[in-house]
N, C-alpha and C. Protein backbone atom coordinates (compact mmCIF):
# COMPACT_ATOMS: atom_id res chain seq x y z
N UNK A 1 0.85 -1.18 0.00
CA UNK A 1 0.00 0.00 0.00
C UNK A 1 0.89 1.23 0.00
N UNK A 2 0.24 2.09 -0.84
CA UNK A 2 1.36 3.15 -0.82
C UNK A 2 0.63 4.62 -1.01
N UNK A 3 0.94 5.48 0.43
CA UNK A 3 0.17 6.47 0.07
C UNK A 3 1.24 7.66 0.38
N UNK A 4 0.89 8.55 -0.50
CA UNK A 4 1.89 9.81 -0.54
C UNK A 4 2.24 10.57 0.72
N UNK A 5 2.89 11.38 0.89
CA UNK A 5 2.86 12.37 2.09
C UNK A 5 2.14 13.62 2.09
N UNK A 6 1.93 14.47 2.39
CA UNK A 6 1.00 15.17 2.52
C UNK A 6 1.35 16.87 2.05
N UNK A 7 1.17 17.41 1.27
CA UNK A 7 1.54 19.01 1.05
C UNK A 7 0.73 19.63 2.24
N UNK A 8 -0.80 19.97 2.36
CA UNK A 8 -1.30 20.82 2.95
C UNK A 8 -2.63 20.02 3.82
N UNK A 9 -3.10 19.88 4.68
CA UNK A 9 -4.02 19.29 5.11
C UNK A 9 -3.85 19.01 6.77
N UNK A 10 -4.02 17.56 7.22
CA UNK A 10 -3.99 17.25 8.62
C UNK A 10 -4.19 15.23 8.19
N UNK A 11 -3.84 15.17 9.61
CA UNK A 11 -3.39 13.27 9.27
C UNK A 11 -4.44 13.11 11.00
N UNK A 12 -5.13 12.15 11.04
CA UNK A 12 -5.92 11.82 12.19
C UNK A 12 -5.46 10.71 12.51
N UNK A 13 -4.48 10.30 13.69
CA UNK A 13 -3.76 9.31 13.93
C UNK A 13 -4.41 8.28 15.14
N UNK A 14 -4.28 7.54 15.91
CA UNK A 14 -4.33 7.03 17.13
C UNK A 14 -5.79 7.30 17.25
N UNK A 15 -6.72 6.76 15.89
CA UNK A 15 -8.20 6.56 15.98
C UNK A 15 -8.50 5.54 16.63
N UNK A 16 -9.35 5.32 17.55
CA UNK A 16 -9.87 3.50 17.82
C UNK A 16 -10.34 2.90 16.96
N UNK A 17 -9.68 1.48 16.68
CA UNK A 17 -10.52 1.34 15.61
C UNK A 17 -12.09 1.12 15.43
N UNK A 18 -12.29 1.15 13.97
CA UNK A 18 -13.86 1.14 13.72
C UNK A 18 -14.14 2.50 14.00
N UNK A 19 -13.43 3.35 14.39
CA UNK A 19 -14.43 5.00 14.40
C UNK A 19 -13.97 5.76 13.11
N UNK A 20 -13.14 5.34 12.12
CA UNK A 20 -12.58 6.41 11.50
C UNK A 20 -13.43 6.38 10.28
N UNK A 21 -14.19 5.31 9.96
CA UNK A 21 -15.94 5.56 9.12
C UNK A 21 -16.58 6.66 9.99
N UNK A 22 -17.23 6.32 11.01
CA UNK A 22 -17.62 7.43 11.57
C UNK A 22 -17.21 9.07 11.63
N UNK A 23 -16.23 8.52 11.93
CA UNK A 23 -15.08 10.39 11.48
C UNK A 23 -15.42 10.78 10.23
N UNK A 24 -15.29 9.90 9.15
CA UNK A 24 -15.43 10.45 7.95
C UNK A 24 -16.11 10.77 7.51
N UNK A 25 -17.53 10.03 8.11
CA UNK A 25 -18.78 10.54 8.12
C UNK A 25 -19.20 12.22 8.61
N UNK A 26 -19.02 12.74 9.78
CA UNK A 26 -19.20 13.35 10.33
C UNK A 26 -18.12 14.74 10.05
N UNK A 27 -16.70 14.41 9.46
CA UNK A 27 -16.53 15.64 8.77
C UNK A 27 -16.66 15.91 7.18
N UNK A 28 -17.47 14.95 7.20
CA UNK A 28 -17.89 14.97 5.76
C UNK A 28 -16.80 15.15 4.66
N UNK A 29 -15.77 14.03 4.45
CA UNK A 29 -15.01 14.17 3.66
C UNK A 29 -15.09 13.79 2.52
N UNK A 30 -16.16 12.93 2.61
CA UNK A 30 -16.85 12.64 0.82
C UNK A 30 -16.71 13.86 -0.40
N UNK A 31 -16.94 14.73 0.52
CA UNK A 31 -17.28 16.35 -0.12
C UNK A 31 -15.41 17.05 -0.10
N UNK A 32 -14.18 16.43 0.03
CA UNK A 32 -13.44 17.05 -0.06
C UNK A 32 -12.80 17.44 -1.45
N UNK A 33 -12.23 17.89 -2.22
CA UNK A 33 -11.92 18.61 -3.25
C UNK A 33 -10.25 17.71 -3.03
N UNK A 34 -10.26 16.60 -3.14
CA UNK A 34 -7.93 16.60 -2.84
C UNK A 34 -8.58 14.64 -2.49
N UNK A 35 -6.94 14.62 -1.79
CA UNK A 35 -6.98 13.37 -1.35
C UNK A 35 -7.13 12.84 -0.13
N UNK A 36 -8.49 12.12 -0.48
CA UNK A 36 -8.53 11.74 1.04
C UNK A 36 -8.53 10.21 1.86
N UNK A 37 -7.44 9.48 2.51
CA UNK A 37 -7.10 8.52 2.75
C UNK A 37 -7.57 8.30 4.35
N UNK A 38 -8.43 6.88 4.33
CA UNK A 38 -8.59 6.06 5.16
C UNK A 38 -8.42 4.90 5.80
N UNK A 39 -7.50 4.44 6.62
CA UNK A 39 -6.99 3.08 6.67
C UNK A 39 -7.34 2.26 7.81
N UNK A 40 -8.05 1.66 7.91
CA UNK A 40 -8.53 1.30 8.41
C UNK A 40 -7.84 -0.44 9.50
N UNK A 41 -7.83 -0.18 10.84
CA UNK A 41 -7.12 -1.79 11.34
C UNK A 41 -5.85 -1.92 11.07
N UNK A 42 -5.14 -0.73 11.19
CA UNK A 42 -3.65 -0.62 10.93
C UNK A 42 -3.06 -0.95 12.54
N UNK A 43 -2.05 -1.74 12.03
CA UNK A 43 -0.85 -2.08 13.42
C UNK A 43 -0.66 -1.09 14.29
N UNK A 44 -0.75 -1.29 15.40
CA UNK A 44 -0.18 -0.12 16.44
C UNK A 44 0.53 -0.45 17.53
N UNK A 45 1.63 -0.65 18.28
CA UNK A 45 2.74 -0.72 19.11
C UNK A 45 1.81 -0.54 20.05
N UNK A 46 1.25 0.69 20.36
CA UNK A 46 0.81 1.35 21.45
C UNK A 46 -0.98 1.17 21.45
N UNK A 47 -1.35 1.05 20.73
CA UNK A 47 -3.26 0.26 20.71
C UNK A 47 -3.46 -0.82 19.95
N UNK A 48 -2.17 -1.51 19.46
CA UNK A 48 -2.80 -3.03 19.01
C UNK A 48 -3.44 -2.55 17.41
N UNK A 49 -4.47 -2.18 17.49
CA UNK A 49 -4.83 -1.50 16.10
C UNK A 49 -5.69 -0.33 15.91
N UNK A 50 -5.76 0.49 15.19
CA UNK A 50 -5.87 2.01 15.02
C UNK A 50 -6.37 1.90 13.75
N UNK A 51 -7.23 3.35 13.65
CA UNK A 51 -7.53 3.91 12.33
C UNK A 51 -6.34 4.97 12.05
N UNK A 52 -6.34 5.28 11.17
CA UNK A 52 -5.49 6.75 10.44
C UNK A 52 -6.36 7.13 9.25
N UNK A 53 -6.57 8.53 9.49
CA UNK A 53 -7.67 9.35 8.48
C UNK A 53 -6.38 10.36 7.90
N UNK A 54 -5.88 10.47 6.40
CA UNK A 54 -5.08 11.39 5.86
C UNK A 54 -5.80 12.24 4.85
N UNK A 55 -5.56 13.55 4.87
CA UNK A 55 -6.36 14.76 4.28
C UNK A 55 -5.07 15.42 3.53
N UNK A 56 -5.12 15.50 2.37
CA UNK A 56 -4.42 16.14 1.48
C UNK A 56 -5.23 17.34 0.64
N UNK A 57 -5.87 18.38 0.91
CA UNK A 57 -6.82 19.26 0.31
C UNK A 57 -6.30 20.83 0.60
N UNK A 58 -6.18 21.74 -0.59
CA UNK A 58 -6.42 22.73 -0.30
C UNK A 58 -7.72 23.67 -0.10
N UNK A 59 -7.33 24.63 0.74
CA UNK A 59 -8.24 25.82 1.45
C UNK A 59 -9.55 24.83 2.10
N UNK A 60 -8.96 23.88 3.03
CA UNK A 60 -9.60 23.46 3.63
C UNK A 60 -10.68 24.10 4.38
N UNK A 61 -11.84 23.44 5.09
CA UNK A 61 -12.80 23.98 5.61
C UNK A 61 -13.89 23.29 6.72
N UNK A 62 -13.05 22.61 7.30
CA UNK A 62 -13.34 21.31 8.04
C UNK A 62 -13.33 21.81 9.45
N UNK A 63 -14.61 21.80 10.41
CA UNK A 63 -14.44 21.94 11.62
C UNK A 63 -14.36 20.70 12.61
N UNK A 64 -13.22 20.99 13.59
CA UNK A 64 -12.30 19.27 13.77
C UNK A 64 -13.12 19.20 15.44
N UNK A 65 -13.57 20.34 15.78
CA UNK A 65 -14.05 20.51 17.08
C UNK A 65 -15.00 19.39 17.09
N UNK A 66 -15.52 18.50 16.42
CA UNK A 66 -16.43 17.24 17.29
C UNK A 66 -15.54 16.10 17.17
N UNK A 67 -14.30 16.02 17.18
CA UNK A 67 -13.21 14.84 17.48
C UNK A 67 -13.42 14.48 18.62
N UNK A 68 -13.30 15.90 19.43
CA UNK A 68 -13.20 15.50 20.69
C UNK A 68 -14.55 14.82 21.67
N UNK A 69 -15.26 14.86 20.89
CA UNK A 69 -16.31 14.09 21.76
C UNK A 69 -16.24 12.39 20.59
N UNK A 70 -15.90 12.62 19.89
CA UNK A 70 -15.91 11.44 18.84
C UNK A 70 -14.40 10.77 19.69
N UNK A 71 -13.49 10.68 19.52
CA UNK A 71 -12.08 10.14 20.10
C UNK A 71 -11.25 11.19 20.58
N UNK A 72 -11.09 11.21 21.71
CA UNK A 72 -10.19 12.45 22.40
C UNK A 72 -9.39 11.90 22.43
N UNK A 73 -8.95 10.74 22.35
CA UNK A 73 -7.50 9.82 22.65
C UNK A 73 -6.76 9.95 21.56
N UNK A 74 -7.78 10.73 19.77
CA UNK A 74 -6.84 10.52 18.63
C UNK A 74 -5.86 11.58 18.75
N UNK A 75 -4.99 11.43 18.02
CA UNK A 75 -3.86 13.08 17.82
C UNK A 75 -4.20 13.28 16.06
N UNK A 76 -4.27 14.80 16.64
CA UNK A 76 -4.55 15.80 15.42
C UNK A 76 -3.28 16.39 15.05
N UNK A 77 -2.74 16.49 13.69
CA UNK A 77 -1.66 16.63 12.62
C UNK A 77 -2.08 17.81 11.62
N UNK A 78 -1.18 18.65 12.14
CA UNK A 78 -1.96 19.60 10.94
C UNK A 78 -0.42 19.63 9.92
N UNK A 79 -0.85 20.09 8.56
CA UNK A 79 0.91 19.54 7.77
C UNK A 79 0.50 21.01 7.05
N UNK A 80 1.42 21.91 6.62
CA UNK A 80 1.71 22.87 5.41
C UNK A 80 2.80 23.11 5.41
N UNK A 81 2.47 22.89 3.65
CA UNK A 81 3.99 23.21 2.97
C UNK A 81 4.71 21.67 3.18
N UNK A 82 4.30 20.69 3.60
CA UNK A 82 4.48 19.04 4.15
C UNK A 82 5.83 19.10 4.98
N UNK A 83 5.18 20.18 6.35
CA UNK A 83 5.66 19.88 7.51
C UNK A 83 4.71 20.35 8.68
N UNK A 84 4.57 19.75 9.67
CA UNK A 84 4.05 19.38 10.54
C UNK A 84 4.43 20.31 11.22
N UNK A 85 2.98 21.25 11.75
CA UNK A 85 3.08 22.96 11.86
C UNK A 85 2.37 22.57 13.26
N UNK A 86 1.66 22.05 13.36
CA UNK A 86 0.85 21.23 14.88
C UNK A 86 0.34 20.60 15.14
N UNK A 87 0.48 19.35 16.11
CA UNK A 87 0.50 18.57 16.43
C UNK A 87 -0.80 18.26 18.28
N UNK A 88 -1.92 17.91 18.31
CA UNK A 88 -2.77 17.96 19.70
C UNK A 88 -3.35 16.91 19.46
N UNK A 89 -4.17 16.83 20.61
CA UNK A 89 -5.42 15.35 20.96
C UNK A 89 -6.18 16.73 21.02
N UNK A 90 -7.50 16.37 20.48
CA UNK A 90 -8.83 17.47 20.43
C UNK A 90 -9.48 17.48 22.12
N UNK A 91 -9.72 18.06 21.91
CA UNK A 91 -10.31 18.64 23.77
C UNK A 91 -12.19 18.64 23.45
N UNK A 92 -13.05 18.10 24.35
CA UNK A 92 -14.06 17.96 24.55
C UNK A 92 -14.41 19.32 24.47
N UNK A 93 -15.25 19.41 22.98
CA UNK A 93 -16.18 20.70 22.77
C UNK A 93 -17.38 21.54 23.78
N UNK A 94 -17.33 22.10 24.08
CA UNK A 94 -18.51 22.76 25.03
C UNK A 94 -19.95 22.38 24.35
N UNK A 95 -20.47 22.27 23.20
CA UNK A 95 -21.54 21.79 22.49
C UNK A 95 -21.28 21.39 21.45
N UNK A 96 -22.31 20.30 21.04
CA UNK A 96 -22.62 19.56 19.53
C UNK A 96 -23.53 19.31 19.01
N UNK A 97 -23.68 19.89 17.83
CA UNK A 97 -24.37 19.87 16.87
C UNK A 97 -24.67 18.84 16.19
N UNK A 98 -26.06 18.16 16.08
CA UNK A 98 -26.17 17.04 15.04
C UNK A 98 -25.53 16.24 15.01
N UNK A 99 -24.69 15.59 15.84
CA UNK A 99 -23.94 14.47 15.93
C UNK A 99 -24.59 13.50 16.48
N UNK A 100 -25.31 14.06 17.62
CA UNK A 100 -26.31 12.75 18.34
C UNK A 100 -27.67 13.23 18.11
N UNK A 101 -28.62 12.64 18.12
CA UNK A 101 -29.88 12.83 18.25
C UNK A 101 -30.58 12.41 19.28
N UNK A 102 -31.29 13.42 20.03
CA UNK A 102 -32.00 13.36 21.31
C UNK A 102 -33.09 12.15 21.03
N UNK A 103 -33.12 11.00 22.50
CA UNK A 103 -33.83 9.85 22.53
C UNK A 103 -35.22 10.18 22.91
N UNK A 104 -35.30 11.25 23.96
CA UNK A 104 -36.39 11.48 24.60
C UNK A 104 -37.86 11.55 23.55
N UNK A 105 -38.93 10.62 23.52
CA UNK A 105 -40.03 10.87 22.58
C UNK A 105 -40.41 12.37 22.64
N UNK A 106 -40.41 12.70 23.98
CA UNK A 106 -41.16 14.06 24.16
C UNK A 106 -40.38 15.18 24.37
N UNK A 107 -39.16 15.17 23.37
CA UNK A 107 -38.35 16.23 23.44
C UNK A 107 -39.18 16.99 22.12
N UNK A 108 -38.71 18.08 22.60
CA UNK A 108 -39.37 19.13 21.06
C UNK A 108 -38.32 18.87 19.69
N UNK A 109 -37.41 18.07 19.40
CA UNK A 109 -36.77 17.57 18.56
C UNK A 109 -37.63 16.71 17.91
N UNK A 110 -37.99 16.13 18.87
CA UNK A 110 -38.91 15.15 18.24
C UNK A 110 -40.38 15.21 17.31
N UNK A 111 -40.89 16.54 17.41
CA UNK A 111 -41.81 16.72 17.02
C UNK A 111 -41.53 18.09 15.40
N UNK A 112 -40.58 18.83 15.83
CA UNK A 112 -39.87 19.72 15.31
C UNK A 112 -38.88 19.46 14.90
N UNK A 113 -39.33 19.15 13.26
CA UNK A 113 -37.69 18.17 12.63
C UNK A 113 -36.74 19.29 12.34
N UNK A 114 -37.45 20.66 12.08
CA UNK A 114 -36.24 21.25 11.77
C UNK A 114 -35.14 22.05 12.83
N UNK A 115 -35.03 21.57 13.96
CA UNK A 115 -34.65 22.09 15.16
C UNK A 115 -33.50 20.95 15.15
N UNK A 116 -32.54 22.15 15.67
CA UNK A 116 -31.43 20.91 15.18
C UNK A 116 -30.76 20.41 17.09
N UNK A 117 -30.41 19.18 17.03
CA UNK A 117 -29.53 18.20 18.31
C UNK A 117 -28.64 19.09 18.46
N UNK A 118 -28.94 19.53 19.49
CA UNK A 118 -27.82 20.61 20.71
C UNK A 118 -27.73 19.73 22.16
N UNK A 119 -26.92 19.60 22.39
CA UNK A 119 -26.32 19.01 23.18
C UNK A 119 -25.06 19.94 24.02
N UNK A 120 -25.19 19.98 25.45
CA UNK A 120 -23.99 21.03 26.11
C UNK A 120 -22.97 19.91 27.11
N UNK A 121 -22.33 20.13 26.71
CA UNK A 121 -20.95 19.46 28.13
C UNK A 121 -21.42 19.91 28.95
N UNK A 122 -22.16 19.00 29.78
CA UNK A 122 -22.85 19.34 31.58
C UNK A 122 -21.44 18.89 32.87
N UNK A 123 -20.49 17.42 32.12
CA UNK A 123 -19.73 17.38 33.41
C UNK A 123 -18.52 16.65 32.34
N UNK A 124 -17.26 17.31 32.71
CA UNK A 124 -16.07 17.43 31.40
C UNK A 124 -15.76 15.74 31.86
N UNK A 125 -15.73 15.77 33.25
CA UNK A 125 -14.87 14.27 34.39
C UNK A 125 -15.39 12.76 33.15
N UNK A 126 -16.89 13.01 33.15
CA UNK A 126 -17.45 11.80 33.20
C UNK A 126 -17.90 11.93 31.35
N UNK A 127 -17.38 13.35 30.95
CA UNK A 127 -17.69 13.53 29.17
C UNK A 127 -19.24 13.01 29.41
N UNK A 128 -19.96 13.92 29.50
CA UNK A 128 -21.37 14.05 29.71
C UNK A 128 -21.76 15.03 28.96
N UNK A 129 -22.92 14.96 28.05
CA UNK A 129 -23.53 15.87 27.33
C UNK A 129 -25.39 15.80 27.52
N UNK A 130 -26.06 16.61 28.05
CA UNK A 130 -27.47 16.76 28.06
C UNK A 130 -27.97 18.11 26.70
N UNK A 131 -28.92 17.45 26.23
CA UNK A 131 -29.79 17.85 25.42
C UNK A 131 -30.81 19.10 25.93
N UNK A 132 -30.24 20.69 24.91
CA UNK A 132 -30.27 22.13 25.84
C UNK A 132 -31.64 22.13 26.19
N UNK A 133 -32.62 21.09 25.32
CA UNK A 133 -34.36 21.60 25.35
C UNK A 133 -34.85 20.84 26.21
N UNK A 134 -34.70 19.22 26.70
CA UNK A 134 -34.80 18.76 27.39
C UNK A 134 -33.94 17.97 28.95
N UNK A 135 -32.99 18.36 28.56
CA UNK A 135 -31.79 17.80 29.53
C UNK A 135 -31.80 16.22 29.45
N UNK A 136 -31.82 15.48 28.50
CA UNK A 136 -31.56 14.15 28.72
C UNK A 136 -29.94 13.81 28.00
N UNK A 137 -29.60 13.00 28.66
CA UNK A 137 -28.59 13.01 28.44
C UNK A 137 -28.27 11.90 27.58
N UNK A 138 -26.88 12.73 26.49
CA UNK A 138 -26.68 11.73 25.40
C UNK A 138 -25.50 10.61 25.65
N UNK A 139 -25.96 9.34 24.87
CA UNK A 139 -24.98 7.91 24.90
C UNK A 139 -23.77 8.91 24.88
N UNK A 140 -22.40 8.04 25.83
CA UNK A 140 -21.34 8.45 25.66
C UNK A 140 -20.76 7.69 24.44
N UNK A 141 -19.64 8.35 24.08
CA UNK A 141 -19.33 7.91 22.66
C UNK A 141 -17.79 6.94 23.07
């Protein structure tokens, strides 16, 4: 397998595996304009096996802020000019958007499709998120 190195973009490393469909889902990279590499059940020293998500795209436009409720354990790679400008694990977002959908029947989500899944970080310890209209709280991820 042979995949290039990267001019301008970001590399999503130390995914668990099986989430990096999900990732890709959710930053919607179907829609990227460049190259975009997913590998899925790759060897890892340190987790046995891992995803790696590689983004080769210019004038990117990707907001990375729901990693952190998706895998906070991954490390984020940002590359320009194909060097590695910074390097973090994403930090648990204060809210999310449309990522989960509220369970509660009798949430006003539920009745009101066009109202979109807001969800707030109620407790950072235990990565807890309640739903702003009803307060139920969403599956941890």
């Amino acid at each position: 397998m042979n995949i290039d190195s990267i001019k301008n973009g970001f590399v999503l490393d130390h995914i668990k595996p099986e989430k990096g469909m999900e990732i890709y889902r959710f930053l919607g990279l179907d829609e990227v304009d460049g190259m975009v590499a997913l590998i899925r059940n790759a060897v890892s020293k340190r987790m046995g096996r891992k995803d790696i998500i590689k983004v080769d795209a210019e004038n990117l436009d990707i907001d990375l802020s729901v990693l952190g409720y998706i895998d906070p354990e991954m490390t984020v790679n940002v590359i320009e000019d194909e060097k590695l400008v910074k390097k973090y694990h994403p930090e648990l977002p204060e809210q999310i958007v449309d990522i989960v959908k509220c369970k509660n029947p009798r949430c006003i989500t539920s009745t009101e499709q066009e109202l979109k899944h807001v969800f707030k970080l109620t407790d950072r310890d235990s990565r807890t998120y309640r739903c702003i209209y009803c307060e139920t709280k969403a599956r941890n991820n």
